[in-house]
C-alpha atoms as a PDB file:
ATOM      1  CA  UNK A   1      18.842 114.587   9.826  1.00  0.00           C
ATOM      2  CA  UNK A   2      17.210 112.952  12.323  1.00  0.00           C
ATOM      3  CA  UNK A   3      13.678 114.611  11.699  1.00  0.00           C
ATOM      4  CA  UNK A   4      14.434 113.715   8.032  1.00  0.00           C
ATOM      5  CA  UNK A   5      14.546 110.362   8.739  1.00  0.00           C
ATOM      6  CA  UNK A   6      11.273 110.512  10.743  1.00  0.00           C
ATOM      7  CA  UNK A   7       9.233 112.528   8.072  1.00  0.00           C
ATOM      8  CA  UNK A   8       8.210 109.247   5.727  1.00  0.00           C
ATOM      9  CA  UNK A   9       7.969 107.094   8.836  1.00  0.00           C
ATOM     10  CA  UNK A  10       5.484 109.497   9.928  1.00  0.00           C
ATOM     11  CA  UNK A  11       3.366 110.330   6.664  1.00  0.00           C
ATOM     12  CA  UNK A  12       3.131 106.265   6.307  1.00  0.00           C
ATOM     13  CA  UNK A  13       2.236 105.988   9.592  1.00  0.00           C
ATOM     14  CA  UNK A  14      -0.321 108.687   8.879  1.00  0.00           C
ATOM     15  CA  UNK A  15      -1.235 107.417   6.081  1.00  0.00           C
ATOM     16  CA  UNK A  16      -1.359 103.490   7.116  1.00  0.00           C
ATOM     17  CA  UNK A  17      -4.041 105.446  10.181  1.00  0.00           C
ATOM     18  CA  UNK A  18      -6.578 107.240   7.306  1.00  0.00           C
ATOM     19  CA  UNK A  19      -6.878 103.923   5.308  1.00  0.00           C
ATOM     20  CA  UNK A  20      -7.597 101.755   8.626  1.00  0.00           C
ATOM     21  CA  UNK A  21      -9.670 104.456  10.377  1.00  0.00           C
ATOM     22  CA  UNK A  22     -12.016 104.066   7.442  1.00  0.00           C
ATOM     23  CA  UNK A  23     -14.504 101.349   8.471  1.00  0.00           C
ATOM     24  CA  UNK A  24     -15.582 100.325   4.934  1.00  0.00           C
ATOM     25  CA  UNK A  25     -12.158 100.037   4.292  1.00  0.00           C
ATOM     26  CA  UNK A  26     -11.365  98.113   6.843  1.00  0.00           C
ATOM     27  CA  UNK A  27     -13.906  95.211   6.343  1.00  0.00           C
ATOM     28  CA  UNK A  28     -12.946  95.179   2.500  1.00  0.00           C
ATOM     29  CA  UNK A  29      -9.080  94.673   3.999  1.00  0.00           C
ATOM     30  CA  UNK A  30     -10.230  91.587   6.565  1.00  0.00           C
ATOM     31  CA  UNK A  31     -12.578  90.339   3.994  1.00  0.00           C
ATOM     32  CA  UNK A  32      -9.539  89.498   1.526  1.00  0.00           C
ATOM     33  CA  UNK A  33      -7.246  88.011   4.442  1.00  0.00           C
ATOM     34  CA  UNK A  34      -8.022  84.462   2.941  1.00  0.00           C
ATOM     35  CA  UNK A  35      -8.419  82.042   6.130  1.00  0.00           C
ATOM     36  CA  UNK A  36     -10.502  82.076   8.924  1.00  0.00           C
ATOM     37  CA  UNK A  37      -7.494  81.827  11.274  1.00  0.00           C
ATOM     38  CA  UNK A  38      -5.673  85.542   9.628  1.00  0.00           C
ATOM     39  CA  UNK A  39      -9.257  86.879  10.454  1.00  0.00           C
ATOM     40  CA  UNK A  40      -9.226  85.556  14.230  1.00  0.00           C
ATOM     41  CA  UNK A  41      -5.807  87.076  14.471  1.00  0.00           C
ATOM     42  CA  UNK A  42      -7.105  90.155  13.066  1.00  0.00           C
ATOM     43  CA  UNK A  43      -9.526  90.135  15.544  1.00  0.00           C
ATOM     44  CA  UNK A  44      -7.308  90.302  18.507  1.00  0.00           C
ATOM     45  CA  UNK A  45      -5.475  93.304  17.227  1.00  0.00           C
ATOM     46  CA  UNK A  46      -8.683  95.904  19.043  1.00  0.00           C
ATOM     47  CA  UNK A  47     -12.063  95.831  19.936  1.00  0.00           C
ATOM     48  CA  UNK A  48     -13.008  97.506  16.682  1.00  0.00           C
ATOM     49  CA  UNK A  49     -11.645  95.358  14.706  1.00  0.00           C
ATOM     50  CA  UNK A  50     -13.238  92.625  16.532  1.00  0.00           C
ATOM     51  CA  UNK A  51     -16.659  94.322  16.011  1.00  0.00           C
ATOM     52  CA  UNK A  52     -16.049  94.342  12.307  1.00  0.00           C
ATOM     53  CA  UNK A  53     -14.706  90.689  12.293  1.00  0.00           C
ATOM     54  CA  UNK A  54     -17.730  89.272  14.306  1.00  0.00           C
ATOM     55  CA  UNK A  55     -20.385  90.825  12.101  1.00  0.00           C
ATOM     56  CA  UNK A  56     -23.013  88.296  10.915  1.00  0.00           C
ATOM     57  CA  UNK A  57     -23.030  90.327   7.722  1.00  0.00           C
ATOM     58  CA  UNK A  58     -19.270  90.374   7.738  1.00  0.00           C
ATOM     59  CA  UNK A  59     -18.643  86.589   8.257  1.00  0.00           C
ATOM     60  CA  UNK A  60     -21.640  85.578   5.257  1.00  0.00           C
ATOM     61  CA  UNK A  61     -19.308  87.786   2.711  1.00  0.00           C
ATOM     62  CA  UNK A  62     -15.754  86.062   4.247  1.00  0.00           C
ATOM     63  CA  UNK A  63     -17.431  82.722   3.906  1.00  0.00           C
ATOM     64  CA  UNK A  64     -18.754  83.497   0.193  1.00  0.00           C
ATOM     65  CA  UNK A  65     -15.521  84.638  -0.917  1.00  0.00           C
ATOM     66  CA  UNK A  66     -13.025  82.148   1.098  1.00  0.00           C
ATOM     67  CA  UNK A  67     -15.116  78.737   1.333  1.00  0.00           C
ATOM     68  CA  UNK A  68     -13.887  76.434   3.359  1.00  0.00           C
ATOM     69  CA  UNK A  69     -11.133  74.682   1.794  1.00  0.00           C
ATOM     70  CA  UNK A  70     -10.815  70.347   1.074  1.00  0.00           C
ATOM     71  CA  UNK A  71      -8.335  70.021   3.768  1.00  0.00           C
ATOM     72  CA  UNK A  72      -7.861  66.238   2.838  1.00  0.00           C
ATOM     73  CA  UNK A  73      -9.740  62.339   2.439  1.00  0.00           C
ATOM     74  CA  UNK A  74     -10.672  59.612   4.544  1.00  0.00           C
ATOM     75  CA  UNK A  75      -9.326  56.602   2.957  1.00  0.00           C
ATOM     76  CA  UNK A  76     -10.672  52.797   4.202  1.00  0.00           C
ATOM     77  CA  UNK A  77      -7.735  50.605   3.538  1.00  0.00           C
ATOM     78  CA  UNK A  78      -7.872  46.757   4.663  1.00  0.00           C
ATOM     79  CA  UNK A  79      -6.892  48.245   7.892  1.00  0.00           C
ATOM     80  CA  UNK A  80      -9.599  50.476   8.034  1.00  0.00           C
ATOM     81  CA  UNK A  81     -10.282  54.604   7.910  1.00  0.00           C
ATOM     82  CA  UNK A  82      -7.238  56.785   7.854  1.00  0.00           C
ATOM     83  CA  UNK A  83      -6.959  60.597   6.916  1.00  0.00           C
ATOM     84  CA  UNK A  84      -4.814  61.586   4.534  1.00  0.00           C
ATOM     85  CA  UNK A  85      -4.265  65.335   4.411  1.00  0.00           C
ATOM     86  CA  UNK A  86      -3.820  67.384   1.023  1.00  0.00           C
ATOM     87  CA  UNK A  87      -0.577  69.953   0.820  1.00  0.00           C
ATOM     88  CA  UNK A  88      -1.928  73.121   2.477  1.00  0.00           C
ATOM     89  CA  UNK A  89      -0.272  76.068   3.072  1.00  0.00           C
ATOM     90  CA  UNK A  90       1.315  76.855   6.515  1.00  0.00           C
ATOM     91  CA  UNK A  91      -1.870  78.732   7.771  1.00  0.00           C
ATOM     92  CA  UNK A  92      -4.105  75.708   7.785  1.00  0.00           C
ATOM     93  CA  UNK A  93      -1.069  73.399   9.516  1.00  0.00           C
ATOM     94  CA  UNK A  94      -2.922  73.628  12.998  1.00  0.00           C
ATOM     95  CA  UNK A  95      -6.297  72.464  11.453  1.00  0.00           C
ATOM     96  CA  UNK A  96      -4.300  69.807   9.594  1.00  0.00           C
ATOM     97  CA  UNK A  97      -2.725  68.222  12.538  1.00  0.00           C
ATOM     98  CA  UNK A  98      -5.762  68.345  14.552  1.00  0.00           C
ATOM     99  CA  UNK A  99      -7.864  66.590  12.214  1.00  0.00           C
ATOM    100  CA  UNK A 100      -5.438  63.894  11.811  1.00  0.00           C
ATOM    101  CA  UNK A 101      -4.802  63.230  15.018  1.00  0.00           C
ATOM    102  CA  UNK A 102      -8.660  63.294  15.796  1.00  0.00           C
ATOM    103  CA  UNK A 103      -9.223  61.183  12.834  1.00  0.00           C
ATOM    104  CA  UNK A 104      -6.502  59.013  14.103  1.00  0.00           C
ATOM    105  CA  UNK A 105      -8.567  58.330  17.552  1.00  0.00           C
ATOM    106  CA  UNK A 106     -12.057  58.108  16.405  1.00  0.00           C
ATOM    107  CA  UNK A 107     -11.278  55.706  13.874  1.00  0.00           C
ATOM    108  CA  UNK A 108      -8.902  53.587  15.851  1.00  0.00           C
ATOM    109  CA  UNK A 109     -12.914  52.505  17.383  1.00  0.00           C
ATOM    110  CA  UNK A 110     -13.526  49.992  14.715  1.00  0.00           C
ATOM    111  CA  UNK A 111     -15.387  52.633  12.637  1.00  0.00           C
ATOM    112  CA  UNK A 112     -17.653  50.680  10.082  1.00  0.00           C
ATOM    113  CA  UNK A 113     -18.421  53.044   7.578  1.00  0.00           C
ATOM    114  CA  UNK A 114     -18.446  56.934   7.133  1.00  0.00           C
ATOM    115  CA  UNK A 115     -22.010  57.383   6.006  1.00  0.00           C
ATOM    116  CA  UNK A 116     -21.770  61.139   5.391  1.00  0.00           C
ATOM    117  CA  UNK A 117     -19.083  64.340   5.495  1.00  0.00           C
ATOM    118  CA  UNK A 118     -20.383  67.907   5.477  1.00  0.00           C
ATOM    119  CA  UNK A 119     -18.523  70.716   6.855  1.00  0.00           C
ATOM    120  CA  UNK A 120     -15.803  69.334   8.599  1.00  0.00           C
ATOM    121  CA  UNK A 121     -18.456  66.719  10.648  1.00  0.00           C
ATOM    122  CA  UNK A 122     -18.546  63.434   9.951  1.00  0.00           C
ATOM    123  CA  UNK A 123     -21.177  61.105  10.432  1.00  0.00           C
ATOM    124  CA  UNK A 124     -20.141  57.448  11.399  1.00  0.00           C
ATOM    125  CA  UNK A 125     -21.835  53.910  11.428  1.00  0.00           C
ATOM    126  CA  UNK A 126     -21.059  50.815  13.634  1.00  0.00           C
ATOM    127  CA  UNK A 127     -22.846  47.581  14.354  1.00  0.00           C
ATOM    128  CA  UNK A 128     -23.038  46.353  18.415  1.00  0.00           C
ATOM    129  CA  UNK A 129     -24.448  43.296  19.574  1.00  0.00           C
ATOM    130  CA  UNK A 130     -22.797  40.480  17.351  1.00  0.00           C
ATOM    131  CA  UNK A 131     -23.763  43.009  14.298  1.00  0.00           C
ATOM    132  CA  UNK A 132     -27.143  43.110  14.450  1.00  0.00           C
ATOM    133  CA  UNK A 133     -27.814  46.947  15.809  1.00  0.00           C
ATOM    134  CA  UNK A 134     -26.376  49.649  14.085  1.00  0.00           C
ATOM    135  CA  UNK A 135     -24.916  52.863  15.846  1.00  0.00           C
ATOM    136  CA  UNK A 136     -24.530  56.103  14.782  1.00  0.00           C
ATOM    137  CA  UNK A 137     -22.221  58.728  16.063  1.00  0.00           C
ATOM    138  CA  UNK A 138     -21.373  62.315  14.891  1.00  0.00           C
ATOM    139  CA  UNK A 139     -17.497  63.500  14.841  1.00  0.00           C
ATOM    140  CA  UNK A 140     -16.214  66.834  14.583  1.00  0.00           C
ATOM    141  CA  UNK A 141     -12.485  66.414  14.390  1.00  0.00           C
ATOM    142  CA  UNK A 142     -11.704  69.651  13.736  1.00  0.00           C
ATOM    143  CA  UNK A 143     -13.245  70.998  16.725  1.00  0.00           C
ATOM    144  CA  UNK A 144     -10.204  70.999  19.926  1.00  0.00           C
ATOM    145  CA  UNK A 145     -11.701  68.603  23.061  1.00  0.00           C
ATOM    146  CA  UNK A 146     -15.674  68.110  21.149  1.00  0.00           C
ATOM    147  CA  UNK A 147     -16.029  64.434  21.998  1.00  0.00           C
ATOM    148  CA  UNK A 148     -18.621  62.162  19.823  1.00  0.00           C
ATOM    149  CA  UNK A 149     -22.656  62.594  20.159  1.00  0.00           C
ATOM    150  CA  UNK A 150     -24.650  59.505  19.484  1.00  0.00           C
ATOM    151  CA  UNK A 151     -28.274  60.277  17.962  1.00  0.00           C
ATOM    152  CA  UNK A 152     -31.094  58.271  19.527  1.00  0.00           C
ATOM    153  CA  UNK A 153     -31.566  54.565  17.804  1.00  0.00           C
ATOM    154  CA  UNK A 154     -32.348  54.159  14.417  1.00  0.00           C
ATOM    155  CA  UNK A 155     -36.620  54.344  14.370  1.00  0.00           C
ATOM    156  CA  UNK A 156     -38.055  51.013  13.178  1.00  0.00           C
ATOM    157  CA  UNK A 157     -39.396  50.892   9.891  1.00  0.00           C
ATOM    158  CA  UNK A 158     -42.998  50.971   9.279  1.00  0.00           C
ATOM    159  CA  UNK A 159     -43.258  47.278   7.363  1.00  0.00           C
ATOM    160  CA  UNK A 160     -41.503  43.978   8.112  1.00  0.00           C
ATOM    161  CA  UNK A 161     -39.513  43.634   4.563  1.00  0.00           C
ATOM    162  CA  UNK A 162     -36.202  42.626   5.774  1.00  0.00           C
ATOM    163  CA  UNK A 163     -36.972  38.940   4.825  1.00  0.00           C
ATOM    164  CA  UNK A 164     -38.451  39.802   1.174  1.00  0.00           C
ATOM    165  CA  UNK A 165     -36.473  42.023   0.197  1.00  0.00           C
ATOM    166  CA  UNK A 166     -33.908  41.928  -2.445  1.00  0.00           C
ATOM    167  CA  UNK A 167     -31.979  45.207  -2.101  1.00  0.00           C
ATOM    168  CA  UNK A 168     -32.194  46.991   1.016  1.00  0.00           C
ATOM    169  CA  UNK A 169     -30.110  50.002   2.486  1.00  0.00           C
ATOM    170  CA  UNK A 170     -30.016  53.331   4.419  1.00  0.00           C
ATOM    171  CA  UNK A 171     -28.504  56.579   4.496  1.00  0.00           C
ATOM    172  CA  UNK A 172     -27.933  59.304   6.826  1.00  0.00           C
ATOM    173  CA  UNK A 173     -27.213  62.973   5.897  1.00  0.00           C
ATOM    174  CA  UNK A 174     -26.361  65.417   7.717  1.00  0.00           C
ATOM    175  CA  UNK A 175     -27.456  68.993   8.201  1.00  0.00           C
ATOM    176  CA  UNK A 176     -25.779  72.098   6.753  1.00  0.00           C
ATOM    177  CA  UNK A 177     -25.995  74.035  10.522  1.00  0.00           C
ATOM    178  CA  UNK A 178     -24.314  72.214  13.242  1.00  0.00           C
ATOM    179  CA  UNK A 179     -25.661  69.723  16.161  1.00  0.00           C
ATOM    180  CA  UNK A 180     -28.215  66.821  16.048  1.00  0.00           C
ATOM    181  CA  UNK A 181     -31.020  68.217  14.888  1.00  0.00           C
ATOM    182  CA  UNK A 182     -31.970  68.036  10.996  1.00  0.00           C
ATOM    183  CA  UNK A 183     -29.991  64.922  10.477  1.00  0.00           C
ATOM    184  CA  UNK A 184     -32.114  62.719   7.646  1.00  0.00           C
ATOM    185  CA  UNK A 185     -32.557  59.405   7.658  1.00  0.00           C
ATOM    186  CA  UNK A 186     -33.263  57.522   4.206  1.00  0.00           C
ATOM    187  CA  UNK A 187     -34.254  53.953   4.399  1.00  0.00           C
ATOM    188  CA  UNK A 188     -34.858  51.815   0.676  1.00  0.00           C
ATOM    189  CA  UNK A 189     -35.936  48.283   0.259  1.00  0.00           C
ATOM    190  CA  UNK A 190     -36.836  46.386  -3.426  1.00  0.00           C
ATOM    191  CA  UNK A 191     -38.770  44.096  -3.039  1.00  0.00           C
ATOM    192  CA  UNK A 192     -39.579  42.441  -6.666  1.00  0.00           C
ATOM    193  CA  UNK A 193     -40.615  45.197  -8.732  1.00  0.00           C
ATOM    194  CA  UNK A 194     -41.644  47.790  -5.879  1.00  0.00           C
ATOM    195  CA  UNK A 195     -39.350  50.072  -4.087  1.00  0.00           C
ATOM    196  CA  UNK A 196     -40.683  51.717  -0.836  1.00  0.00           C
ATOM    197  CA  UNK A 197     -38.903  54.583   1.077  1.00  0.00           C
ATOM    198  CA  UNK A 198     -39.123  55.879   4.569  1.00  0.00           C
ATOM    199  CA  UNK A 199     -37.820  59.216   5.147  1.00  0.00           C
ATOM    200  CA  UNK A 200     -37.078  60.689   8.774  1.00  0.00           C
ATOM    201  CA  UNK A 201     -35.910  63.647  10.109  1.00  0.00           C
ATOM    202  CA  UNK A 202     -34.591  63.951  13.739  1.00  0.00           C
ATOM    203  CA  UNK A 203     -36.125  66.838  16.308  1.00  0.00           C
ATOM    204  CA  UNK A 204     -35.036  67.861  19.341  1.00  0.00           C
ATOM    205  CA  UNK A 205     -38.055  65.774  20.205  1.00  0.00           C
ATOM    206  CA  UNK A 206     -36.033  62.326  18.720  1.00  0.00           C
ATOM    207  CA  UNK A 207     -37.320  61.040  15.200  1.00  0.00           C
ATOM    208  CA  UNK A 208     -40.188  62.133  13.538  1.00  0.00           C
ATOM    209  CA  UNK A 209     -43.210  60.381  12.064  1.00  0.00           C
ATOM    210  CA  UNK A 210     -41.898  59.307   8.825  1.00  0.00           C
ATOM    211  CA  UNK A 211     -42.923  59.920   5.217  1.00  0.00           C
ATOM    212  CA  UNK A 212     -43.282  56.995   3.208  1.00  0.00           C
ATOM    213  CA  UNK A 213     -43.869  56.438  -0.384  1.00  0.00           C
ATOM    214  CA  UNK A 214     -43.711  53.548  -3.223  1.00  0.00           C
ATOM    215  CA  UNK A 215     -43.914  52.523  -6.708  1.00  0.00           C
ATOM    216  CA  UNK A 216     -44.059  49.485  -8.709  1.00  0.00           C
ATOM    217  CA  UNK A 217     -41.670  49.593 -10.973  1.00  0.00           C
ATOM    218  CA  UNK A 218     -42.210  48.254 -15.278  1.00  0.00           C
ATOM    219  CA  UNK A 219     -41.571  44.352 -15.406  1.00  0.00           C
ATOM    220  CA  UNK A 220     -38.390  45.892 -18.122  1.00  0.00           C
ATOM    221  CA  UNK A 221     -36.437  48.271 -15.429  1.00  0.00           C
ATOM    222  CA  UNK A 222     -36.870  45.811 -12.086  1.00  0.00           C
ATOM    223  CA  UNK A 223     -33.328  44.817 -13.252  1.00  0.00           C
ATOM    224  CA  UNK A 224     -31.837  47.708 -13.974  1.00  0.00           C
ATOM    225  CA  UNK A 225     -33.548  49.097 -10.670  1.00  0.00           C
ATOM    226  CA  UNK A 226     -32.157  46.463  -8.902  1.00  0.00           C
ATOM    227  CA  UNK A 227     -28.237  46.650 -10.498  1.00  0.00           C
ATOM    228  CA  UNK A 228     -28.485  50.634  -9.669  1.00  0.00           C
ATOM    229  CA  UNK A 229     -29.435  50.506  -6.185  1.00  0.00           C
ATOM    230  CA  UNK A 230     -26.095  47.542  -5.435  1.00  0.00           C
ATOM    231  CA  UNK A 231     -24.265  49.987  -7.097  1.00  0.00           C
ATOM    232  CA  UNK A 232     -24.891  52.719  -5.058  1.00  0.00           C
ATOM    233  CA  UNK A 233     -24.710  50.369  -1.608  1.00  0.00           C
ATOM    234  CA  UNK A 234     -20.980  50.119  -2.116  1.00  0.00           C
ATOM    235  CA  UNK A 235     -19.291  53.005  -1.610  1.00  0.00           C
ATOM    236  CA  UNK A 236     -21.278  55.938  -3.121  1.00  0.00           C
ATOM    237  CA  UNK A 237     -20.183  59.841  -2.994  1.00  0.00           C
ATOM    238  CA  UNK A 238     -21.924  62.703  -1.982  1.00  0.00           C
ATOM    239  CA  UNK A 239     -22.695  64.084  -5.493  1.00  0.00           C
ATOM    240  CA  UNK A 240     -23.620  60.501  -6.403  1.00  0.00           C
ATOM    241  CA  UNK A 241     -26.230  60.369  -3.491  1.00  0.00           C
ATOM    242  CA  UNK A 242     -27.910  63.996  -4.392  1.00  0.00           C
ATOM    243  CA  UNK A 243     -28.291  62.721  -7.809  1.00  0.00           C
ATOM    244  CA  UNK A 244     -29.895  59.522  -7.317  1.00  0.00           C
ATOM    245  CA  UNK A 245     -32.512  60.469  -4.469  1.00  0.00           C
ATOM    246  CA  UNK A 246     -32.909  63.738  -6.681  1.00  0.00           C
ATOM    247  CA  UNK A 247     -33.677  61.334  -9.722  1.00  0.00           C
ATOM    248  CA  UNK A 248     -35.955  59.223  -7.129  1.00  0.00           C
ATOM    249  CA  UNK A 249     -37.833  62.161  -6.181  1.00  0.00           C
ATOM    250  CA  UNK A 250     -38.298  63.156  -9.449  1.00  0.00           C
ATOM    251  CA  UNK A 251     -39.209  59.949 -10.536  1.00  0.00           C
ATOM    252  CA  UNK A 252     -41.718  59.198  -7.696  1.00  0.00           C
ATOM    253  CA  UNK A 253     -39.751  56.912  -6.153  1.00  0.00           C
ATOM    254  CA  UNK A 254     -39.376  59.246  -2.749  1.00  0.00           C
ATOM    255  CA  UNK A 255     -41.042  62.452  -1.190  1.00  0.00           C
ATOM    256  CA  UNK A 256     -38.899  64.054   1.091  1.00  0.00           C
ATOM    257  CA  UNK A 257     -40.523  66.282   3.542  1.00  0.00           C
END
């Protein structure tokens, strides 16, 4: 009875040992685990199974077919920034709790604005010496004990227009690899019916030598120019960002490098 019993136990077992002997198998099995943290516990379970989770090869398929997921929003009340997470399932709880209580800290510095988000970094804005020098600093709250970097000062821009001109902003993006390097730097004035861009990309050298470009704009759309680029000064998205300097560029209005 007893090697009865043990037959089935054995031919699974057997059978559970030809499906994860077979290496392309195996990577088609951890490719369909669904979040990055099943696939690092996967990875503990042998050195082979390590190999196969650490592949560069490997991880560009997992990341195709599981992109990372919208774990939640950063909300500015009247009291400032706060995250507010999205209902995840229990895998992503650890994630969850670490990027609020990041969040939590980093904003509790009298964060002025979030100027960009891109893959779980966020890119941050304050003003220092009685608001007349802006700061940037680059958070990665979902990273355990990675304290804030501070990119070197904003570069000054090429042409004294702050007292002309009528509309005047700038934007920071961030890169889609991580670190400092590759962050862009966007800076639009109107003044009457021109608009002139600066665009600047940061080295490991600092800032580089910006491209610049202009255009006069017809005497019909100087207003329309003008009501666009307020509206996109208050709180614009992502997608809404892309667009515009995508309709700028094709438009004339920028070059980026």
């Amino acid at each position: 009875m007893d090697g009865d019993r043990r037959s089935p136990a054995a031919a699974a077992a057997a059978s559970a040992a030809s499906v994860l002997g077979d290496d392309d198998l195996l990577r088609e099995i951890l490719l369909r685990l669904g979040f990055p943290t099943c696939l690092v516990r996967a990875a503990l379970v042998c050195k082979r199974w390590l190999l196969h989770a650490s592949d560069p090869a490997f991880l560009r398929r997992f990341r195709e077919r599981n992109p990372p997921r919208l774990l939640g929003f950063c909300l500015r009340g009247l009291d400032g920034y706060s995250f507010v997470p999205l209902p995840q399932p229990p895998e992503l709880a650890v994630p969850i709790h670490r990027a609020t209580s990041s969040c939590a800290a980093a904003f509790a510095n009298n964060i002025h604005l979030i100027k960009h988000c891109r893959n779980g970094r966020l890119i941050t804005e304050s003003f220092h010496n009685k608001a007349t020098t802006r700061r940037h600093a680059l958070l990665a709250p979902l990273l355990a004990g990675e304290s804030a970097t501070f990119p070197p000062p904003n570069p000054p821009h090429s042409r004294d227009w702050d007292g002309r001109a009528q509309v005047r902003f700038i934007e920071v993006f961030l890169p889609e690899d991580g670190g400092l390097d590759g962050i862009t730097l966007v800076h639009l004035w109107n003044v009457g019916r021109k608009i002139y861009a600066e665009v600047c990309v940061l080295g490991s050298d600092g800032w580089g030598v910006p491209a610049s470009a202009e255009m006069e704009l017809p005497a019909h759309m100087e207003l329309a120019a003008q009501r666009r680029v307020s509206a996109q000064c208050v709180a614009p998205s992502d997608d809404r960002r892309r667009r515009w300097c995508r309709k700028l560029a094709a438009g004339g209005y920028i070059l980026c490098p």
